[in-house]
Protein backbone atom coordinates (compact mmCIF):
# COMPACT_ATOMS: atom_id res chain seq x y z
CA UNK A 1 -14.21 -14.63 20.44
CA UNK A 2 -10.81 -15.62 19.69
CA UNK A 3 -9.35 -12.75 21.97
CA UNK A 4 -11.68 -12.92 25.13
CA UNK A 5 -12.50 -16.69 25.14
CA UNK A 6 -15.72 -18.32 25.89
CA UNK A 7 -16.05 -16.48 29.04
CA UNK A 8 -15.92 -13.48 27.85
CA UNK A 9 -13.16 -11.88 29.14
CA UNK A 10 -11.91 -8.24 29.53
CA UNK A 11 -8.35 -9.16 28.00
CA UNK A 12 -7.36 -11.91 26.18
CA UNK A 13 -4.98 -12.82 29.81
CA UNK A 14 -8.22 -11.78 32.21
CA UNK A 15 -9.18 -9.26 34.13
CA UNK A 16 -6.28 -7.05 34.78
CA UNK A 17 -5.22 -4.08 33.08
CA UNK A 18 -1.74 -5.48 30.97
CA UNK A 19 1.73 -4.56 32.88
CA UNK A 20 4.58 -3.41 30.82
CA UNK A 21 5.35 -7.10 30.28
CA UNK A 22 2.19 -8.47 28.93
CA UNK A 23 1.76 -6.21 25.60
CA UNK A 24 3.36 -4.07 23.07
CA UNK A 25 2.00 -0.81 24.04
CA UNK A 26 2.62 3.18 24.27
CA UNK A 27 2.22 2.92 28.11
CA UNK A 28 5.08 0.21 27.69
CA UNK A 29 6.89 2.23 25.98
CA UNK A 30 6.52 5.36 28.21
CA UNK A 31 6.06 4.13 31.36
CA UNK A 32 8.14 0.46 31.34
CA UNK A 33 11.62 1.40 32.34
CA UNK A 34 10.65 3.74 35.35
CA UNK A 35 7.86 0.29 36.16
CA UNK A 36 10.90 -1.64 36.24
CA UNK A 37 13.15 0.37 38.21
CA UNK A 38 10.57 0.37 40.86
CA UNK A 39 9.27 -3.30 41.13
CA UNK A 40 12.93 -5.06 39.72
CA UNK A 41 15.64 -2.40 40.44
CA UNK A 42 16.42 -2.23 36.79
CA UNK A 43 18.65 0.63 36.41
CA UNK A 44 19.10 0.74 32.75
CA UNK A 45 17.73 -0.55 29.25
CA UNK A 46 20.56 -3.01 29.14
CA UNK A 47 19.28 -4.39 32.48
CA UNK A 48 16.06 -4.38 31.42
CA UNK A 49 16.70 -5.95 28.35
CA UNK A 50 17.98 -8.71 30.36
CA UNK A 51 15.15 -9.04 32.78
CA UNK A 52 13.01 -10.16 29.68
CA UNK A 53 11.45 -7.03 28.64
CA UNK A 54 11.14 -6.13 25.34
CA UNK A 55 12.79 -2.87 24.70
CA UNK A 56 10.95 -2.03 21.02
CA UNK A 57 10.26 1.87 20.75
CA UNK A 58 7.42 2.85 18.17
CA UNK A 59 7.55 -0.88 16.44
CA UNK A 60 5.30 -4.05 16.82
CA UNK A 61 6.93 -6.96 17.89
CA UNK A 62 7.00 -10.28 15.88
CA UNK A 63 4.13 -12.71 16.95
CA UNK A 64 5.03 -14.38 20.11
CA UNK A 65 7.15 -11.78 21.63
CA UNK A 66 5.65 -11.60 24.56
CA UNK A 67 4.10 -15.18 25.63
CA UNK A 68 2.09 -13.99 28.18
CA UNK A 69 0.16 -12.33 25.84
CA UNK A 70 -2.20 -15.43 24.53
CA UNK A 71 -5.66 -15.53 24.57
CA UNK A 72 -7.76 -18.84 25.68
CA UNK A 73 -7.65 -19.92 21.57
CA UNK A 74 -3.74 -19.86 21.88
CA UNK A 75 -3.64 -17.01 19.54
CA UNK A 76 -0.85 -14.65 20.06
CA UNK A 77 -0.96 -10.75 20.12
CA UNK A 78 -4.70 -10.36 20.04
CA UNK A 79 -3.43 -7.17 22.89
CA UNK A 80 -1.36 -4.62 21.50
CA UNK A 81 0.92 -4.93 19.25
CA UNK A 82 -1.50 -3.81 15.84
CA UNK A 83 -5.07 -2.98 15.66
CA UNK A 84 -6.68 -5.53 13.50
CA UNK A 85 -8.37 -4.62 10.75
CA UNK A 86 -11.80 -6.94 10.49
CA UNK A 87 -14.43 -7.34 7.73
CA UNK A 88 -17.05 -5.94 10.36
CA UNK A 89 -18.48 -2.93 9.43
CA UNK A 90 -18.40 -0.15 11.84
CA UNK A 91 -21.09 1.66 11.52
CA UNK A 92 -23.84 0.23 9.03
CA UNK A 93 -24.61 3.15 6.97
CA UNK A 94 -21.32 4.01 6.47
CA UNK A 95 -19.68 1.44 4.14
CA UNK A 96 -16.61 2.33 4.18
CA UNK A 97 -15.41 2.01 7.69
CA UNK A 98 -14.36 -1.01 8.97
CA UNK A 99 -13.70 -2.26 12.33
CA UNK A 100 -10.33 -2.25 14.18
CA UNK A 101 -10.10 -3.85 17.37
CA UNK A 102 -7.19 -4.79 19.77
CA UNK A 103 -5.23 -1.47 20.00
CA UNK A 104 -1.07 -0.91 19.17
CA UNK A 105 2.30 -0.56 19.87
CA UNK A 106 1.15 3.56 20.07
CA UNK A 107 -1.90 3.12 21.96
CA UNK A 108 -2.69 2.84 26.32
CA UNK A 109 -3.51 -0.36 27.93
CA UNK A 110 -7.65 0.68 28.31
CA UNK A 111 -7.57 0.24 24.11
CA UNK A 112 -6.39 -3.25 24.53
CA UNK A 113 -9.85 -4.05 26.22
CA UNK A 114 -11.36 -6.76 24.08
CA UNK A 115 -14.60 -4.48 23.68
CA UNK A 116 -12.54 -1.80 22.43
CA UNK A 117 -12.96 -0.92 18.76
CA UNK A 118 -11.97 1.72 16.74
CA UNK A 119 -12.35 2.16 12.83
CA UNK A 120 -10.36 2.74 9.20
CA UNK A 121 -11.46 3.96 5.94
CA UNK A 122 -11.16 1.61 3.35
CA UNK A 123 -11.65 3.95 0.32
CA UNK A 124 -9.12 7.12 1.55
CA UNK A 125 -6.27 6.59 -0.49
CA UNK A 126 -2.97 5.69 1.75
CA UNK A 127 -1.33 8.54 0.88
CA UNK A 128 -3.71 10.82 2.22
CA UNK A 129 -4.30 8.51 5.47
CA UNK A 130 -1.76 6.23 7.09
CA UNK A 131 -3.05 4.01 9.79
CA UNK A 132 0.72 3.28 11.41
CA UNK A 133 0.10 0.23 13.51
CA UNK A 134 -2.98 -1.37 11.69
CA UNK A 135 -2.80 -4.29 9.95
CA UNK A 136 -4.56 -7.78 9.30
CA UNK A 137 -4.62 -11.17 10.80
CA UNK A 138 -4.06 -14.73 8.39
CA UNK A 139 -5.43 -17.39 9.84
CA UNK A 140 -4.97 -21.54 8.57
CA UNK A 141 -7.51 -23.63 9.09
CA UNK A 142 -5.68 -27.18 8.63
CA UNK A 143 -7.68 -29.41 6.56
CA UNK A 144 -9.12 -32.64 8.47
């Protein structure tokens, strides 16, 4: 809920499939200078990096990076950036696989989807699995 909003949304921004500039993604990564040189006549990374893209390769962002990425709750990054690793589980007779939902820095715009999910082990020891670009969300609830 905190990613698609009451309305249930299809991204935490709307309807539309993110651009280059609205997440930390692989298809930012890959595809965001040529997107750039065709819709702002960016010619190189310094350009671009002036134009307000973030030029990142293979590495979140910090929270906030990108303020068009926000969903209806104000929270930041819930797009991109790192799957987040939830309490849900992901399939119920397998305990040890919990949910992941909101896609990475190394994943395509479609895994951003806020019905997207995905899933991590949490009983395979890290150093026989590495989930690069997973990681978990703290949240403060102030008190009053």
């Amino acid at each position: 809920k905190a990613a698609r909003g009451v309305d249930g949304r299809t991204f935490p921004w709307g309807e539309t499939l993110p651009r280059p500039e609205m997440a930390d993604l692989q298809a930012t990564h890959t595809l965001g200078l040529d997107y750039y040189r065709r819709n702002l006549l960016v010619r190189s990374k310094v350009e671009l990096a002036r134009s307000g893209w973030y030029w990142r390769i293979g590495a979140p962002l910090p929270v906030g990076a990108i303020p068009q990425n926000v969903s209806p709750f104000g929270c930041y990054d819930m797009a991109g950036n790192i799957w987040e690793w939830t309490t849900s589980l992901y399939n119920l007779a397998v305990a040890d696989y919990h949910v992941v939902k909101g896609g990475s820095w190394g994943y395509s715009p479609q895994h951003t989807a806020c019905n997207c999910r995905s899933a991590c082990s949490v009983t395979i020891p890290s150093r026989v699995y590495h989930a690069q670009g997973t990681g978990f969300r703290v949240m403060i609830v102030p008190n009053g």
